[in-house]
C-alpha atoms as a PDB file:
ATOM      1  CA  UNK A   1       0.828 -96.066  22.436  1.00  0.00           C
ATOM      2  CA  UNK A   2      -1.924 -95.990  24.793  1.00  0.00           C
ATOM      3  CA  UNK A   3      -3.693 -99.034  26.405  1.00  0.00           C
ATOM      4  CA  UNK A   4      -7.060-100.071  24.936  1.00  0.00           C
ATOM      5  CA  UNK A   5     -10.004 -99.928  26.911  1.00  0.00           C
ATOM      6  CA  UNK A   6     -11.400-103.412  27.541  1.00  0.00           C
ATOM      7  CA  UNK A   7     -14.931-104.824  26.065  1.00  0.00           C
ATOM      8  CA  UNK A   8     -17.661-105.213  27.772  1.00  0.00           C
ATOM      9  CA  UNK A   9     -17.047-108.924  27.415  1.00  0.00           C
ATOM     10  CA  UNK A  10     -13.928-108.603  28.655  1.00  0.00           C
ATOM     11  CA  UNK A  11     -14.664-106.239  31.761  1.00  0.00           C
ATOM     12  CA  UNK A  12     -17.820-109.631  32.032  1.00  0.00           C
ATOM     13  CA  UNK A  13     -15.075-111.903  32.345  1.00  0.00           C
ATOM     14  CA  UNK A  14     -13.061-110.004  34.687  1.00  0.00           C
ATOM     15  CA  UNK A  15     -16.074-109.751  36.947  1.00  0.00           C
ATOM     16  CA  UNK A  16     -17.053-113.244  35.953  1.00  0.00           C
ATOM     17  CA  UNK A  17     -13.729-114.505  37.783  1.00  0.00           C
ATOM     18  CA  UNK A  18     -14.012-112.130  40.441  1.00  0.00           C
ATOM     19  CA  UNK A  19     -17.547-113.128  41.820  1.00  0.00           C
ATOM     20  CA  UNK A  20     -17.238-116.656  41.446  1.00  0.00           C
ATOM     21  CA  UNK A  21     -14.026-116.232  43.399  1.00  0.00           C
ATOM     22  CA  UNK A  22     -16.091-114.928  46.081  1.00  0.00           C
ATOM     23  CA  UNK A  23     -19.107-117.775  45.559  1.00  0.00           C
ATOM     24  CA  UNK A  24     -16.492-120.264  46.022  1.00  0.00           C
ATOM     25  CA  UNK A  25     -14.861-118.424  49.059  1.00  0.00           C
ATOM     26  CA  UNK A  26     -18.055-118.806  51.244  1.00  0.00           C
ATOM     27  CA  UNK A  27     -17.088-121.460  54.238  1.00  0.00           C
ATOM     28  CA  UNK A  28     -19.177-125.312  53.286  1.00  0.00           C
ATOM     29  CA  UNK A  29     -21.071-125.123  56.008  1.00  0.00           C
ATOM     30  CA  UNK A  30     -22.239-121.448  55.698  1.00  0.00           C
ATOM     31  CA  UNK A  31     -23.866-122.696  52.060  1.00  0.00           C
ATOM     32  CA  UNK A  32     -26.618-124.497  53.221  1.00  0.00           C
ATOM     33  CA  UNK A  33     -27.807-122.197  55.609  1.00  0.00           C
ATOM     34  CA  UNK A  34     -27.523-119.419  53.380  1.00  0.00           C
ATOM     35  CA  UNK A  35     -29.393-121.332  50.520  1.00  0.00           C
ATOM     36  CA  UNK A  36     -32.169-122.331  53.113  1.00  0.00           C
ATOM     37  CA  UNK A  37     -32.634-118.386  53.511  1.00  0.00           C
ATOM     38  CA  UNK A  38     -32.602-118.091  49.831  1.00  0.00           C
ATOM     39  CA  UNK A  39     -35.557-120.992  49.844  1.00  0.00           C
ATOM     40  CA  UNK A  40     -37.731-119.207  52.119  1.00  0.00           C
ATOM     41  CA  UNK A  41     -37.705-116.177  50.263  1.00  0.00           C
ATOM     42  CA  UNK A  42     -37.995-118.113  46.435  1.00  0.00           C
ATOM     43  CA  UNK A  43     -41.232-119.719  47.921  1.00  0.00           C
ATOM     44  CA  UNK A  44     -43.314-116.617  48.912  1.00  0.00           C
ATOM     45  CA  UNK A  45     -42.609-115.091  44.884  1.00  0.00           C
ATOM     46  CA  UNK A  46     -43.510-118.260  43.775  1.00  0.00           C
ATOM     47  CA  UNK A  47     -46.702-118.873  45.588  1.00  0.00           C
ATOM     48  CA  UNK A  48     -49.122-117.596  42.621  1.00  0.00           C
ATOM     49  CA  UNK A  49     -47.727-119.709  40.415  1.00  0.00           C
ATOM     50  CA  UNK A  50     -48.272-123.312  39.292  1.00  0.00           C
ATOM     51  CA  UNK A  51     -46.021-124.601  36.504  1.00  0.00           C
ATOM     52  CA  UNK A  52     -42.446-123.501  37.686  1.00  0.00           C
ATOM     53  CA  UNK A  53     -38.856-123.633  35.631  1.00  0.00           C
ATOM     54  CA  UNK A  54     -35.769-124.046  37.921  1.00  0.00           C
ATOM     55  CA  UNK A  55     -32.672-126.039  38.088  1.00  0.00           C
ATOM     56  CA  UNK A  56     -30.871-128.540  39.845  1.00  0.00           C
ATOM     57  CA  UNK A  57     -28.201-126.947  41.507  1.00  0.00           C
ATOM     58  CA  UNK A  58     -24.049-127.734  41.264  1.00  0.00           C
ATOM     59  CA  UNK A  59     -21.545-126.653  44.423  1.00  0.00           C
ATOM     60  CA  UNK A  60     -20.863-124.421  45.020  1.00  0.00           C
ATOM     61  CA  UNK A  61     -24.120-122.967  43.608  1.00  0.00           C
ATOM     62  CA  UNK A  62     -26.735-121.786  45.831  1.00  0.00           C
ATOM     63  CA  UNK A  63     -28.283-125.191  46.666  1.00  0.00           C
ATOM     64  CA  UNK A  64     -31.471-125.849  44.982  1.00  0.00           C
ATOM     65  CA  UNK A  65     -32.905-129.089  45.810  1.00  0.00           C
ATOM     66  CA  UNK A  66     -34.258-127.908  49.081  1.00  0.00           C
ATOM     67  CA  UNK A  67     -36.420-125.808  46.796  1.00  0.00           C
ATOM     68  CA  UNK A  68     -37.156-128.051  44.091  1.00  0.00           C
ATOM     69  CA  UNK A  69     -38.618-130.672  47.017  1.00  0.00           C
ATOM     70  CA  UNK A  70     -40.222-127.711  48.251  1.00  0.00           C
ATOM     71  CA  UNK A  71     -41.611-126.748  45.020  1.00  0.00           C
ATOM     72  CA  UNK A  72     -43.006-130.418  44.095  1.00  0.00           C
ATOM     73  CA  UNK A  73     -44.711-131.200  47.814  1.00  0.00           C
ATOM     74  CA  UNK A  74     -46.572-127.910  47.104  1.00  0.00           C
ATOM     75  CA  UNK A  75     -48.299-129.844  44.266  1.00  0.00           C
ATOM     76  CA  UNK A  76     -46.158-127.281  41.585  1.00  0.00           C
ATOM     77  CA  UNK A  77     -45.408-128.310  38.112  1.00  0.00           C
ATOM     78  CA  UNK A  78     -42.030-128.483  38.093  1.00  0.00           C
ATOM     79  CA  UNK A  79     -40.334-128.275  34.802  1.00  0.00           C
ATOM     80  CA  UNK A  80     -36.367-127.818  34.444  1.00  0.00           C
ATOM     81  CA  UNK A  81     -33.863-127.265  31.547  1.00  0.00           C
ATOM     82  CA  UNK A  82     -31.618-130.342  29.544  1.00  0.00           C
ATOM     83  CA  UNK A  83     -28.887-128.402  27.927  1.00  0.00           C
ATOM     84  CA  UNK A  84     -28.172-128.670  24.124  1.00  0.00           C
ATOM     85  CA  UNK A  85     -24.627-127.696  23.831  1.00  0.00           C
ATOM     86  CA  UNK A  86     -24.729-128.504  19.844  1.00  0.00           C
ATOM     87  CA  UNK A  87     -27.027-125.024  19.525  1.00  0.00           C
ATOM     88  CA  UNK A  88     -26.758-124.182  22.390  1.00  0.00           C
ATOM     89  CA  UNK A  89     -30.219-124.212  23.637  1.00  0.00           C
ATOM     90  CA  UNK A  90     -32.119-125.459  26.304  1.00  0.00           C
ATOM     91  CA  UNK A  91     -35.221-128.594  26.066  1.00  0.00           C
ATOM     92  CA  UNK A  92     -37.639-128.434  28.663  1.00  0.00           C
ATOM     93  CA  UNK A  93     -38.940-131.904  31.158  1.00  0.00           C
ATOM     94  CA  UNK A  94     -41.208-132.161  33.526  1.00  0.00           C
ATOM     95  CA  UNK A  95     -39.576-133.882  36.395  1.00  0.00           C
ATOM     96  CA  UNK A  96     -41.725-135.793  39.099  1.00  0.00           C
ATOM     97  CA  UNK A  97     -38.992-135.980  41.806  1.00  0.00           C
ATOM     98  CA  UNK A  98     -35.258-134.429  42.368  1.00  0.00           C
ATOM     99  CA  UNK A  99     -34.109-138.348  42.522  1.00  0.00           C
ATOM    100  CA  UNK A 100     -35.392-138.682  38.504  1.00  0.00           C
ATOM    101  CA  UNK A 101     -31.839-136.653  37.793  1.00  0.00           C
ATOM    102  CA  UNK A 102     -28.373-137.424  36.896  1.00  0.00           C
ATOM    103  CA  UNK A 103     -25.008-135.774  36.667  1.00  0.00           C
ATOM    104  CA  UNK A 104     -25.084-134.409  33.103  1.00  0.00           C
ATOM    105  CA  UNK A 105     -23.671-131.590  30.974  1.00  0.00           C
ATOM    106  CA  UNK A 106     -21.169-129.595  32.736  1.00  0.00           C
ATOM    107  CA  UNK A 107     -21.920-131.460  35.517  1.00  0.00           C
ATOM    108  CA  UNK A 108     -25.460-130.430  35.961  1.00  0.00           C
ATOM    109  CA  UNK A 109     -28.207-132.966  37.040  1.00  0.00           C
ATOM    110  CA  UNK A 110     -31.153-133.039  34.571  1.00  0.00           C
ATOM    111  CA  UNK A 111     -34.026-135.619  33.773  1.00  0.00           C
ATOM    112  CA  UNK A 112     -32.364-136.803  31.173  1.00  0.00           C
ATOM    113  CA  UNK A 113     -33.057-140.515  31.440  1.00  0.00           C
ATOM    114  CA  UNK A 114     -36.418-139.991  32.727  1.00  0.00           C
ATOM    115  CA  UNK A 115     -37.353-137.045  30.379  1.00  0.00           C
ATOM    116  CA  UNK A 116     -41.113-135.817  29.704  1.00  0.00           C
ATOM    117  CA  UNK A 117     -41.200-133.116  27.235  1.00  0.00           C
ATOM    118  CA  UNK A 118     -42.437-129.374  28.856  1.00  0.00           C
ATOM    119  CA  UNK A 119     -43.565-126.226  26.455  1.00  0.00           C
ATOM    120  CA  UNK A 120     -41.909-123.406  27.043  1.00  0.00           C
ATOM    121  CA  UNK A 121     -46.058-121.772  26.683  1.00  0.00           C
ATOM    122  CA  UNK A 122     -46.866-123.352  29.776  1.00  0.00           C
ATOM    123  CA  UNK A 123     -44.329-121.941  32.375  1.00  0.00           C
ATOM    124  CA  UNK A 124     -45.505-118.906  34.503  1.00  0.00           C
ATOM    125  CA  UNK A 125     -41.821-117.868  36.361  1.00  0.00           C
ATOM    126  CA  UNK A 126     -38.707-119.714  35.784  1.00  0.00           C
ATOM    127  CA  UNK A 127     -36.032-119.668  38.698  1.00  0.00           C
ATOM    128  CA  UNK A 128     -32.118-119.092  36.908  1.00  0.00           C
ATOM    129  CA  UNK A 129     -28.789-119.850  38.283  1.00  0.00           C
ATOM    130  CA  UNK A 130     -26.279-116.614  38.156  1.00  0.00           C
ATOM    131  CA  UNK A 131     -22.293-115.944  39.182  1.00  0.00           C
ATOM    132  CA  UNK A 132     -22.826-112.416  39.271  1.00  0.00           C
ATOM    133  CA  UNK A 133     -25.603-110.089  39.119  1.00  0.00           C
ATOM    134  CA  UNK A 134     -26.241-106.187  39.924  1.00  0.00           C
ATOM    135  CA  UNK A 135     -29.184-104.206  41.546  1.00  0.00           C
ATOM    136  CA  UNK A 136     -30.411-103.134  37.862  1.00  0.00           C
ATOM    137  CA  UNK A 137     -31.278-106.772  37.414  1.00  0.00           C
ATOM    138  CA  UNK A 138     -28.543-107.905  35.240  1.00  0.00           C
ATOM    139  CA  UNK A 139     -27.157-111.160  35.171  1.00  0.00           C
ATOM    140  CA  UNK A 140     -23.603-112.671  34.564  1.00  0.00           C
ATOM    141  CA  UNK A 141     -24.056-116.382  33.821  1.00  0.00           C
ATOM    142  CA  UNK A 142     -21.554-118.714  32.647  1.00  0.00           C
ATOM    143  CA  UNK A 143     -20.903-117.540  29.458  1.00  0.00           C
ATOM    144  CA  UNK A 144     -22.958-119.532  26.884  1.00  0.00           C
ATOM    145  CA  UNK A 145     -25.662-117.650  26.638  1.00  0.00           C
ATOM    146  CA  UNK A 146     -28.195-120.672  27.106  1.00  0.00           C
ATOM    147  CA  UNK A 147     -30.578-118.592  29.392  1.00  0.00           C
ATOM    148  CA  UNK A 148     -30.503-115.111  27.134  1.00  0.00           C
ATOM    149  CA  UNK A 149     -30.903-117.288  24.044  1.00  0.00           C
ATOM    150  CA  UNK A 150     -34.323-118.631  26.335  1.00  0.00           C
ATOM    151  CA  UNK A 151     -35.907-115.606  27.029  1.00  0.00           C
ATOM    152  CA  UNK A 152     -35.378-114.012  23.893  1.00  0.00           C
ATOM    153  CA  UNK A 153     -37.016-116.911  22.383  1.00  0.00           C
ATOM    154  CA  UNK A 154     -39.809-116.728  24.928  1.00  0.00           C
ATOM    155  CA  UNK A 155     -40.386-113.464  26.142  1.00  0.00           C
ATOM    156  CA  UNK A 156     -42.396-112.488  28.797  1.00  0.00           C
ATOM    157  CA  UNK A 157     -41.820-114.970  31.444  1.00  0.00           C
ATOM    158  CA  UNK A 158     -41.392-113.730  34.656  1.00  0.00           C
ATOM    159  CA  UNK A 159     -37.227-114.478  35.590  1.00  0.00           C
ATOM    160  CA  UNK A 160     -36.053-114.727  39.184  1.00  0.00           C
ATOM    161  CA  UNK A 161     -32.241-115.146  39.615  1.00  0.00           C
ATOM    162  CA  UNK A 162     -30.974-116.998  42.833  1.00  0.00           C
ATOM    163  CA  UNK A 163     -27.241-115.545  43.948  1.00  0.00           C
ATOM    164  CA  UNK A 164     -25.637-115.553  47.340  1.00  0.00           C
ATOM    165  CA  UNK A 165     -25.229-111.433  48.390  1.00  0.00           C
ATOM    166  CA  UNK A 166     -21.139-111.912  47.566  1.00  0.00           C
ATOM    167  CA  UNK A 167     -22.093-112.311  43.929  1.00  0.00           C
ATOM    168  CA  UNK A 168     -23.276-108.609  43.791  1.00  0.00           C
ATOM    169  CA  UNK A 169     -21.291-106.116  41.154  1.00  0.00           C
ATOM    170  CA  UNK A 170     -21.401-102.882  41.359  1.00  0.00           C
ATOM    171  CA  UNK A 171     -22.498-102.718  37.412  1.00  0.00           C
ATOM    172  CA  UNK A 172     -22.394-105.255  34.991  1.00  0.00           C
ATOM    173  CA  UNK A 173     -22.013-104.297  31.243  1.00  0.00           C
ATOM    174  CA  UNK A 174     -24.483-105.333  28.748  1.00  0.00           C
ATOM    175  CA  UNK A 175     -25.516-106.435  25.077  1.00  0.00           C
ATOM    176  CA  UNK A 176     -28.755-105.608  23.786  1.00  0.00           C
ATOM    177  CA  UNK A 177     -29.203-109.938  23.781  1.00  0.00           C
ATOM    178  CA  UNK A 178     -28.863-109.967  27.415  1.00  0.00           C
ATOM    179  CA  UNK A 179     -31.803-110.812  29.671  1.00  0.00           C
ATOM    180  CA  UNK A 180     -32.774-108.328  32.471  1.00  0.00           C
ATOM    181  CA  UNK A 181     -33.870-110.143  35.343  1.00  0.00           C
ATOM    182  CA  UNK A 182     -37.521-108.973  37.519  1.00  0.00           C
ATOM    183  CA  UNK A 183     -35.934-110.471  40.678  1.00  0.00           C
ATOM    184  CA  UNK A 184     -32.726-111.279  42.761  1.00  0.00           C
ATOM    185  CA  UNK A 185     -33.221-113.050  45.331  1.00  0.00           C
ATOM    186  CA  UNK A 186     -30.158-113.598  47.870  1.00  0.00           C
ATOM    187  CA  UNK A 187     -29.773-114.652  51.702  1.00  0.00           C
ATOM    188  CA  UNK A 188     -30.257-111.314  52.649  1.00  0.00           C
ATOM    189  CA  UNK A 189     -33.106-109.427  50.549  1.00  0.00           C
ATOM    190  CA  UNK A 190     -35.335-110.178  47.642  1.00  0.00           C
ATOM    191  CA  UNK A 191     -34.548-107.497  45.144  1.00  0.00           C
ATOM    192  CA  UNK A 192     -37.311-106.479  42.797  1.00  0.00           C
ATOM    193  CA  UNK A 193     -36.273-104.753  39.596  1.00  0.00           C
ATOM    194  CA  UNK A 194     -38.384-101.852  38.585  1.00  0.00           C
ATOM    195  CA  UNK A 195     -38.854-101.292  34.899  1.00  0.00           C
ATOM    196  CA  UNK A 196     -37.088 -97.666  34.026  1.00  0.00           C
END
């Protein structure tokens, strides 16, 4: 009997594993610089806009608070995500200043002692962490499908993921529920996704 072809969610894993792999190859101090590149680039999309969605950044993520500091001394709106793991949504704060946050789910700081409820009707771009990611703007996150579910939801918002250039793939399967991305931006190049 032959072997079965693997699933798109399974060849998503694979390359799930393999790009993180790669993320969390990248030497400490090489992290910060790269991010800082990553910064510079995020900022000049950004400009136009005034109420922004991003997140706080784990390692060995691309390291956002540079950014969100950035963001806030512009005189931005800043609004980022509080994860509902119970359906697996995610509830919008404002957040004044990158020292309102704490360690939360999965490890990820949010405003969640400090929280100020943001509509999703009021954010222009929001910024989206990635582990892998390909030049036809799709996006392998971490697997719960918090970010899809959000843009389905609220379509139309202009999506910008943030990836260091190792987290490329050649192609990444996809799901009609999957959101396409309009920009990658990595240490290297800001890639801007054409519609077909």
């Amino acid at each position: 009997m032959g072997v079965l072809p693997l699933t798109n969610r399974e060849i998503k894993e694979q390359m799930r594993r393999e790009c993180r792999a790669r993320r969390d190859a990248l030497q400490v101090n090489e992290r910060p610089i790269m991010s800082m590149a990553i910064t510079e680039r995020v900022l000049t999309l950004v400009d136009p806009y005034t109420t922004v969605m991003a997140y706080a950044s784990k390692e060995p993520e691309v390291q956002t608070m540079p950014l969100l500091r950035s963001l806030l001394a512009q005189g931005k709106k800043l609004v980022l995500p509080i994860i509902q793991k119970e359906d697996r949504t995610l509830r919008l704060s404002y957040v004044a200043s990158p020292s309102d946050l704490t360690p939360s789910t999965f490890g990820v700081p949010e405003p969640v002692h400090c929280e100020e409820p943001a509509k999703a009707s009021t954010i222009e771009v929001a910024i989206v962490p990635l582990i892998g990611f390909d030049r036809q703007g799709n996006r392998i996150g971490y697997g719960a499908g918090y970010y899809d579910r959000f843009f389905s939801d609220h379509p139309g918002i202009p999506s910008i993921g943030l990836a260091f250039s190792v987290q490329e793939c050649p192609q990444i399967p996809t799901e009609r529920f999957d959101h396409r991305l309009d920009y990658i931006v990595t240490e290297r190049e800001i890639i801007h996704i054409q519609e077909d």
